[in-house]
C-alpha atoms as a PDB file:
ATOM      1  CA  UNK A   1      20.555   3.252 -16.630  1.00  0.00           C
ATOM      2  CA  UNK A   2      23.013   0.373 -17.139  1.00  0.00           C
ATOM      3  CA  UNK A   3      22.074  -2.807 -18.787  1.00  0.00           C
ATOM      4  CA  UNK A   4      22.280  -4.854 -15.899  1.00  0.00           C
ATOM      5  CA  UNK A   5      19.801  -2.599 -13.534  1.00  0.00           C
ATOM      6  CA  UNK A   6      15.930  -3.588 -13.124  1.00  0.00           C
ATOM      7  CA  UNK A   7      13.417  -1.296 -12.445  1.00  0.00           C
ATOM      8  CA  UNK A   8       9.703  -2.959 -12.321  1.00  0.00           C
ATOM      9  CA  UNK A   9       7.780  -0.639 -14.352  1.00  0.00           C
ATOM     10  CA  UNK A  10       5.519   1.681 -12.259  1.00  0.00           C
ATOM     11  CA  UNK A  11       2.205   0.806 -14.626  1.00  0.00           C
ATOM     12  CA  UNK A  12       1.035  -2.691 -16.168  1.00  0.00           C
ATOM     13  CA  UNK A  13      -2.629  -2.800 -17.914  1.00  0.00           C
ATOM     14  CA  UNK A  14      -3.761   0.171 -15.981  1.00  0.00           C
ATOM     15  CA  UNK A  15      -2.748  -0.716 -12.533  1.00  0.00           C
ATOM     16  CA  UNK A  16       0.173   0.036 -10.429  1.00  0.00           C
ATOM     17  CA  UNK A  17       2.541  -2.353  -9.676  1.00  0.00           C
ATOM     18  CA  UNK A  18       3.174  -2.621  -6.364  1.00  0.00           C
ATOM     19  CA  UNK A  19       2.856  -4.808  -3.196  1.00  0.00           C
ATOM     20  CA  UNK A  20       1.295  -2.294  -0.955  1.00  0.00           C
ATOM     21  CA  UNK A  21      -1.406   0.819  -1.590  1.00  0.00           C
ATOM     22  CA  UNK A  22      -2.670   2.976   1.033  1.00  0.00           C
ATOM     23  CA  UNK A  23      -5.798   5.481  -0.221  1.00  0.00           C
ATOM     24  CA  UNK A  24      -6.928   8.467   1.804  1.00  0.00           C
ATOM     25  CA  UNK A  25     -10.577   9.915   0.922  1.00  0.00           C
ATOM     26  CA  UNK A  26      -9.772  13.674   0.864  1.00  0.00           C
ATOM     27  CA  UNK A  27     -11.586  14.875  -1.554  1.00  0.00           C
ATOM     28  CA  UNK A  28      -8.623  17.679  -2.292  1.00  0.00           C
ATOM     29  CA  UNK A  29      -7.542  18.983   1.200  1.00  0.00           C
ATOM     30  CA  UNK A  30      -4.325  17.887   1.559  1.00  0.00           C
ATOM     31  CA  UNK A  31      -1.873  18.625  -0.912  1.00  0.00           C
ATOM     32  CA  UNK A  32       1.209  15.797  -1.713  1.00  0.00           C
ATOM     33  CA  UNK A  33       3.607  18.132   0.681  1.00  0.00           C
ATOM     34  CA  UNK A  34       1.052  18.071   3.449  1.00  0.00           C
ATOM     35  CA  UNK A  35       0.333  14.873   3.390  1.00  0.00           C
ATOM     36  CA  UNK A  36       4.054  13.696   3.422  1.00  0.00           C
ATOM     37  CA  UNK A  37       4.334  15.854   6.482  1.00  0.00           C
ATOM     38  CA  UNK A  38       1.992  14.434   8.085  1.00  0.00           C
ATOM     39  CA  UNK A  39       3.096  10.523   7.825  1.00  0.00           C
ATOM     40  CA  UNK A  40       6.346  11.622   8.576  1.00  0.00           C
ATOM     41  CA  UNK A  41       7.806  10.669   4.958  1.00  0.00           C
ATOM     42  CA  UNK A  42       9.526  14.331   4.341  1.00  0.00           C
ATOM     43  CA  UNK A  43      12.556  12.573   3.890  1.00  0.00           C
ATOM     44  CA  UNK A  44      11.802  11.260   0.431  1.00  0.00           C
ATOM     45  CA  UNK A  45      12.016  13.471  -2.618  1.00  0.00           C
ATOM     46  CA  UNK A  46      10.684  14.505  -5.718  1.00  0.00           C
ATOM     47  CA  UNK A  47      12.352  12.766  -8.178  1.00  0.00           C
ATOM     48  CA  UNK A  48      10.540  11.013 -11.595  1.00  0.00           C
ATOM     49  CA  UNK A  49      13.683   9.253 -12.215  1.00  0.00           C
ATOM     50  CA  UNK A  50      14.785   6.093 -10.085  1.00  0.00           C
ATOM     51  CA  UNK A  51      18.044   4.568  -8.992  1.00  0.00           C
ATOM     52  CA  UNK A  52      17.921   0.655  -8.925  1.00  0.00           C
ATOM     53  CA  UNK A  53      18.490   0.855  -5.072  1.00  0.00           C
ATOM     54  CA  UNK A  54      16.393   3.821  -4.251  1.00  0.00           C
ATOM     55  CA  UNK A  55      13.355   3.332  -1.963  1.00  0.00           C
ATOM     56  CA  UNK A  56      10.543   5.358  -3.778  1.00  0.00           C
ATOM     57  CA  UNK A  57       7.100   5.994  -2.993  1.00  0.00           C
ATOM     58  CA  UNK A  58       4.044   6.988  -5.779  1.00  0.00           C
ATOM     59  CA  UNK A  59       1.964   9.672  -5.419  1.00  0.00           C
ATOM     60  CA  UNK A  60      -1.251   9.840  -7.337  1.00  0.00           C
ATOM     61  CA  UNK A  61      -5.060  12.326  -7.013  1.00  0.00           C
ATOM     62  CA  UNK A  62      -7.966  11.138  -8.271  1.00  0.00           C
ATOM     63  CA  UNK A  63      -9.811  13.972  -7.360  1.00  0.00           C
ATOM     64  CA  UNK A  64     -11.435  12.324  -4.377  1.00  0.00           C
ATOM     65  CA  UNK A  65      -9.069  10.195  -3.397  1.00  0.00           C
ATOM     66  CA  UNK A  66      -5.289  10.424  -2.624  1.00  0.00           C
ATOM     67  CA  UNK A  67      -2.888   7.314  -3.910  1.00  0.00           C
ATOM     68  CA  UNK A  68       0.410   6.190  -1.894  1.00  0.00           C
ATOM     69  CA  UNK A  69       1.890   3.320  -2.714  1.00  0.00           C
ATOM     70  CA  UNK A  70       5.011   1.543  -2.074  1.00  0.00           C
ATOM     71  CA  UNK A  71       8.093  -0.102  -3.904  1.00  0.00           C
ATOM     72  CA  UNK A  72       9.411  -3.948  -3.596  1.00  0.00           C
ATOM     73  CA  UNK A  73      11.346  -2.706  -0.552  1.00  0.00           C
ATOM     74  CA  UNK A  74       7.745  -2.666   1.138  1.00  0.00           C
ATOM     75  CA  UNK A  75       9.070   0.425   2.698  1.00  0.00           C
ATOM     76  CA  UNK A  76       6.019   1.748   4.057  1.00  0.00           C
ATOM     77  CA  UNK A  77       4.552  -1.604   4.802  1.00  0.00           C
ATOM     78  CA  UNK A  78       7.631  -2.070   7.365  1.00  0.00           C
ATOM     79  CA  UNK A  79       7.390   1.740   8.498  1.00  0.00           C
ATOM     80  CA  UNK A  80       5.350   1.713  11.964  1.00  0.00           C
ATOM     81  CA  UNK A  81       5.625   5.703  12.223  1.00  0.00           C
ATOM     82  CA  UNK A  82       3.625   6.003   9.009  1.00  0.00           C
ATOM     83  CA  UNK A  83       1.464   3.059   9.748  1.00  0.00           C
ATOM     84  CA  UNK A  84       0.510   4.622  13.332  1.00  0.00           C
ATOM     85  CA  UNK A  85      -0.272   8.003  11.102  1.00  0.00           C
ATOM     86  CA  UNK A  86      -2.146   6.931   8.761  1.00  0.00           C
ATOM     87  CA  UNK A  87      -4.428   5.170  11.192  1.00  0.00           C
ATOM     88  CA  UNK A  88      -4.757   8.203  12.799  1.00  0.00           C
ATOM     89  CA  UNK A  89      -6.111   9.921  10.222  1.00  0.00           C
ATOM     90  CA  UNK A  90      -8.971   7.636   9.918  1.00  0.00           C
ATOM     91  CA  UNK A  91     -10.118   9.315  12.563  1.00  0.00           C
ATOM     92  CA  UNK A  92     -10.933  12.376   9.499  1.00  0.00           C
ATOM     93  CA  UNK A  93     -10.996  10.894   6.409  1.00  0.00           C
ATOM     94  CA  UNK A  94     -11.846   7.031   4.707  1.00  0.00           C
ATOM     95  CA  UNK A  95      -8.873   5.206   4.358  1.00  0.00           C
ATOM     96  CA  UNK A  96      -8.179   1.839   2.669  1.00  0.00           C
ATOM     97  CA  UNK A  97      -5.179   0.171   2.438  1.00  0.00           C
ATOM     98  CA  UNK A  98      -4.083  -3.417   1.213  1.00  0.00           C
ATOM     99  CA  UNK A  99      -0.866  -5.331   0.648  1.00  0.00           C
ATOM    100  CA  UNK A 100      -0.199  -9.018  -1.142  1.00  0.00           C
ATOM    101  CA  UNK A 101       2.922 -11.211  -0.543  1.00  0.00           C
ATOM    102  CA  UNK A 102       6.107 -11.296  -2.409  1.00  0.00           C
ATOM    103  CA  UNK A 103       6.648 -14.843  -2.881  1.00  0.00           C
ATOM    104  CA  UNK A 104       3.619 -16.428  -1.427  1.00  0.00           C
ATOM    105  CA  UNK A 105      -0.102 -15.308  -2.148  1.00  0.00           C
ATOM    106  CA  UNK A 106      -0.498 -13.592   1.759  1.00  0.00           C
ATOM    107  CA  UNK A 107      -2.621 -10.464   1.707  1.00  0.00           C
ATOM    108  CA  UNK A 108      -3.920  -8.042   3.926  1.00  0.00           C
ATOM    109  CA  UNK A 109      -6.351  -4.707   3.708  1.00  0.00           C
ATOM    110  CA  UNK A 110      -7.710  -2.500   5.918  1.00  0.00           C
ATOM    111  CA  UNK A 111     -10.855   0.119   5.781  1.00  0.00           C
ATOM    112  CA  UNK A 112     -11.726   2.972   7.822  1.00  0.00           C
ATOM    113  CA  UNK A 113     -14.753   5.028   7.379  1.00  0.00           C
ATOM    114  CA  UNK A 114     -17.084   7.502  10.090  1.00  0.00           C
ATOM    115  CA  UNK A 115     -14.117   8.033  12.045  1.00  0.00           C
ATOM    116  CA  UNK A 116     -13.817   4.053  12.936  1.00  0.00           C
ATOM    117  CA  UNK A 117     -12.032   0.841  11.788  1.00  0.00           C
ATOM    118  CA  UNK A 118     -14.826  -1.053   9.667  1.00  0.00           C
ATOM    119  CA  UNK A 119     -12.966  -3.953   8.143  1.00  0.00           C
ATOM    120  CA  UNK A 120      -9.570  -5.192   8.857  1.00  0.00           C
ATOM    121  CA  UNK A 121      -8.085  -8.898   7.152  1.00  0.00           C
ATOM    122  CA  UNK A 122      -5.557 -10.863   6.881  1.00  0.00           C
ATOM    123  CA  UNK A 123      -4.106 -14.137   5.178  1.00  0.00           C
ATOM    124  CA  UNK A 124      -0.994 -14.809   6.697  1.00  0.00           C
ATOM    125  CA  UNK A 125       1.232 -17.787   4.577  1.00  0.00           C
ATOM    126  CA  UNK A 126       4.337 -17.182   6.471  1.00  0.00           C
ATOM    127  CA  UNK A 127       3.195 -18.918   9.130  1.00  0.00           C
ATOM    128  CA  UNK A 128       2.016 -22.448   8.119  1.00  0.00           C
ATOM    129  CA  UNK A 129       2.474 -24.839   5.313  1.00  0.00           C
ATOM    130  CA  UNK A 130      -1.175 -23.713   4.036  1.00  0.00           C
ATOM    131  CA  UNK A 131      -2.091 -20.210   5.252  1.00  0.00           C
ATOM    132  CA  UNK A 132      -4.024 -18.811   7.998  1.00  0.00           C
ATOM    133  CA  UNK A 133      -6.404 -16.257   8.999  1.00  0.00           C
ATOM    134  CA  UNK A 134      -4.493 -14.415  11.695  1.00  0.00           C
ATOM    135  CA  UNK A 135      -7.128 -11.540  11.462  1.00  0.00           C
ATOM    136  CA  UNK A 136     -10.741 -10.729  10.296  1.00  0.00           C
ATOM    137  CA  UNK A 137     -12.707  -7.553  11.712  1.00  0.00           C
ATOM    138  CA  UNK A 138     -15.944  -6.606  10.392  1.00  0.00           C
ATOM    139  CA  UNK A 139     -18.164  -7.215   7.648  1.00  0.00           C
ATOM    140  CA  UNK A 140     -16.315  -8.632   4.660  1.00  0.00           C
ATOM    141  CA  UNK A 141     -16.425  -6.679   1.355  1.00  0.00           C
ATOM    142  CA  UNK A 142     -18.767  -8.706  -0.887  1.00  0.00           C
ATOM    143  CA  UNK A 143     -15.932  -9.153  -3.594  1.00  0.00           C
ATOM    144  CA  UNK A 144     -13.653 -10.746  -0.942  1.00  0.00           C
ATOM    145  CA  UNK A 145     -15.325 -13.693  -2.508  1.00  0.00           C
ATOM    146  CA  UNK A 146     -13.374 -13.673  -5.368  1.00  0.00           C
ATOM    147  CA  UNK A 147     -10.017 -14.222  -3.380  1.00  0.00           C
ATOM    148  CA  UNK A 148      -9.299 -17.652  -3.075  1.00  0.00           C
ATOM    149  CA  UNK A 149      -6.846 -18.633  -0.350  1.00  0.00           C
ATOM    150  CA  UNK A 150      -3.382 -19.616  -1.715  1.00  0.00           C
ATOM    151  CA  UNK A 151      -4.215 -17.903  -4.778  1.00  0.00           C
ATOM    152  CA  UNK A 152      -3.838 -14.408  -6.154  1.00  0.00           C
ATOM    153  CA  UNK A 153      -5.163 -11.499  -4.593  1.00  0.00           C
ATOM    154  CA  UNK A 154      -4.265  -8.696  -6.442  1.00  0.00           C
ATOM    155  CA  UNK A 155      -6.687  -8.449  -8.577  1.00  0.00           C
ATOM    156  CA  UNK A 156      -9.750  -8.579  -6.020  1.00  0.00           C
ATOM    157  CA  UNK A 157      -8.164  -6.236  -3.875  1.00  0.00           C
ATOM    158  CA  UNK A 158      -8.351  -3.475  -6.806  1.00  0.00           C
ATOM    159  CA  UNK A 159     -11.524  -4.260  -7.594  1.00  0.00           C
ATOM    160  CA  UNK A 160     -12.507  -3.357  -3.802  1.00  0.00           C
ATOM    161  CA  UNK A 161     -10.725  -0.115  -4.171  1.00  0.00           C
ATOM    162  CA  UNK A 162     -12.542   0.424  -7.306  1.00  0.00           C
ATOM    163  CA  UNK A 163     -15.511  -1.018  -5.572  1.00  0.00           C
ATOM    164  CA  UNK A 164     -15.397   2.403  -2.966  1.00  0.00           C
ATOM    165  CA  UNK A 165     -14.865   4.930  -6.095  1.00  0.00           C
ATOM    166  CA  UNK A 166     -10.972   4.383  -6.067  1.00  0.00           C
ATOM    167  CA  UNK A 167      -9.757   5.626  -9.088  1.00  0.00           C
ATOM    168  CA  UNK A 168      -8.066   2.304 -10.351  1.00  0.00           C
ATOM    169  CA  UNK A 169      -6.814   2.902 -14.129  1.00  0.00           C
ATOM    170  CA  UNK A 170      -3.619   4.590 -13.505  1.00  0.00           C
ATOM    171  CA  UNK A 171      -3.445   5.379 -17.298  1.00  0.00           C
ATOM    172  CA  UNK A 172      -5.290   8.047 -16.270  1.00  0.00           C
ATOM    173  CA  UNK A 173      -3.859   9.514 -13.520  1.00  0.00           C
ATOM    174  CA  UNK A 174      -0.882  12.178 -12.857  1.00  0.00           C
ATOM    175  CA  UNK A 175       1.836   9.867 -10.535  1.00  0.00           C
ATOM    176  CA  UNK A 176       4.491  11.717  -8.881  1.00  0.00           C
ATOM    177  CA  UNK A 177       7.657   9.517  -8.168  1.00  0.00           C
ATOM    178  CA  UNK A 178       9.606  10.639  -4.706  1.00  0.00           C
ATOM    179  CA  UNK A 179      12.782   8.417  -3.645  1.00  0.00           C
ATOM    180  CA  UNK A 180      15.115   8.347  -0.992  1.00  0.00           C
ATOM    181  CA  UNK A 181      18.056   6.187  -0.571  1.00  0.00           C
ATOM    182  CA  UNK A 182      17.761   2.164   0.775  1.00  0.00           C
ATOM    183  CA  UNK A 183      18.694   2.087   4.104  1.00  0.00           C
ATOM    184  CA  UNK A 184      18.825  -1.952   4.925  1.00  0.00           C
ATOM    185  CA  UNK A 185      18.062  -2.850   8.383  1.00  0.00           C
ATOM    186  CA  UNK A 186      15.654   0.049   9.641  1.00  0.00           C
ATOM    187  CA  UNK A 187      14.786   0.873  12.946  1.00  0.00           C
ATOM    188  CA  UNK A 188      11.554   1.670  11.850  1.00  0.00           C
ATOM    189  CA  UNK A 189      11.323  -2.050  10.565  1.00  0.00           C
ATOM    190  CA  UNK A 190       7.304  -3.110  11.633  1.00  0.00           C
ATOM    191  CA  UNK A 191       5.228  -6.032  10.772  1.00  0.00           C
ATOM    192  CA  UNK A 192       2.719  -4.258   8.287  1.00  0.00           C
ATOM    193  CA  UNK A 193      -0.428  -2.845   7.762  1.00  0.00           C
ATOM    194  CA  UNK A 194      -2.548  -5.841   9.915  1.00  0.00           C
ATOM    195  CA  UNK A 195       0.315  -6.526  12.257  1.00  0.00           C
ATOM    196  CA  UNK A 196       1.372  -9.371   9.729  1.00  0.00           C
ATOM    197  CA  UNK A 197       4.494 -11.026  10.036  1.00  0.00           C
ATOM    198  CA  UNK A 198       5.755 -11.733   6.228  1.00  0.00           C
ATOM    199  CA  UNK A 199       9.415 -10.548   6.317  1.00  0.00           C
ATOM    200  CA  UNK A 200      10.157  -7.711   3.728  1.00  0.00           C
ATOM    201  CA  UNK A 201      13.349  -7.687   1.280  1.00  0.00           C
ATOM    202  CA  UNK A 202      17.064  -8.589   2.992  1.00  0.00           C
END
């Protein structure tokens, strides 16, 4: 790697670093392949090794639960095909998913469970001087207390994955790296996981 490239490392006290994790509760039925095919990501890789430019994805098993997260593209934030999926498969399997802002301290998460959306949130900064609520579905989690508006959310939101037996100390866990190349200016481009409207990397 030359001198000049960055590459934000994949692990930081335990935790992944990333602005956007979806979890699927599995419980070992889908293998990585499958469940690539089935969000429509078959296009990325294998490939532990990253290029400074490369759009990459993590893959991780906790045994119950299957880890995807994304890179500081927000490539699958923005990707509405794999959004519409992997709403979908709530319909079979828990699924919770959360994303924070880039340069502002907007969040959002999501939660499906018996076949049905149970929470959905989000604090949307792009769109006023101070922040607003531009969603909130069902019952909050009780440790969305911790989140203070305007202020960091990353750490709540893993400790409300951790909260629903999320595997959270990736120290731990086997992570499987797959890339593609960045393709600026997608077609695919889509407004997140809450229909939020903070505007990904140019």
């Amino acid at each position: 790697m030359k001198m000049s490239e960055y590459l934000p490392p994949l692990v930081r006290d335990g935790r992944r670093v990333t602005p956007c994790c979806f979890f699927l509760k599995t419980r070992g039925e889908l293998t990585e392949t499958a469940l690539l095919s089935e969000l429509g990501l078959t296009d990325f890789k294998s490939e532990q090794n990253r290029a400074q430019f490369d759009e990459y994805i993590v893959l991780a098993d906790d045994g119950e639960w299957i880890h995807l997260s994304d890179d500081w593209f927000y490539t699958l934030w923005h990707d509405t095909t794999m959004l519409r999926r992997f709403r979908a498969m709530g319909r079979r399997y828990d699924l919770f998913a959360f994303s924070i802002g880039d340069t502002d301290c907007s969040f959002d998460l999501e939660y499906w469970a018996l076949g049905d959306i149970q929470r959905r949130f989000v604090w949307d900064e792009s769109v006023s001087e101070t922040g607003k609520v531009t969603c909130d579905v069902g019952q909050a989690f009780p440790k969305e207390q911790q989140i203070i508006h305007g202020k960091e959310p990353k750490d709540a939101l893993w400790d409300i994955a951790s909260s629903l037996g999320i595997q959270t100390d990736y120290e731990s866990l086997e992570m499987l790296v797959y890339t593609r190349p960045h393709l600026r200016n997608r077609k695919d481009a889509g407004k997140g996981i809450c229909g939020g409207t903070r505007p990904g990397p140019t």
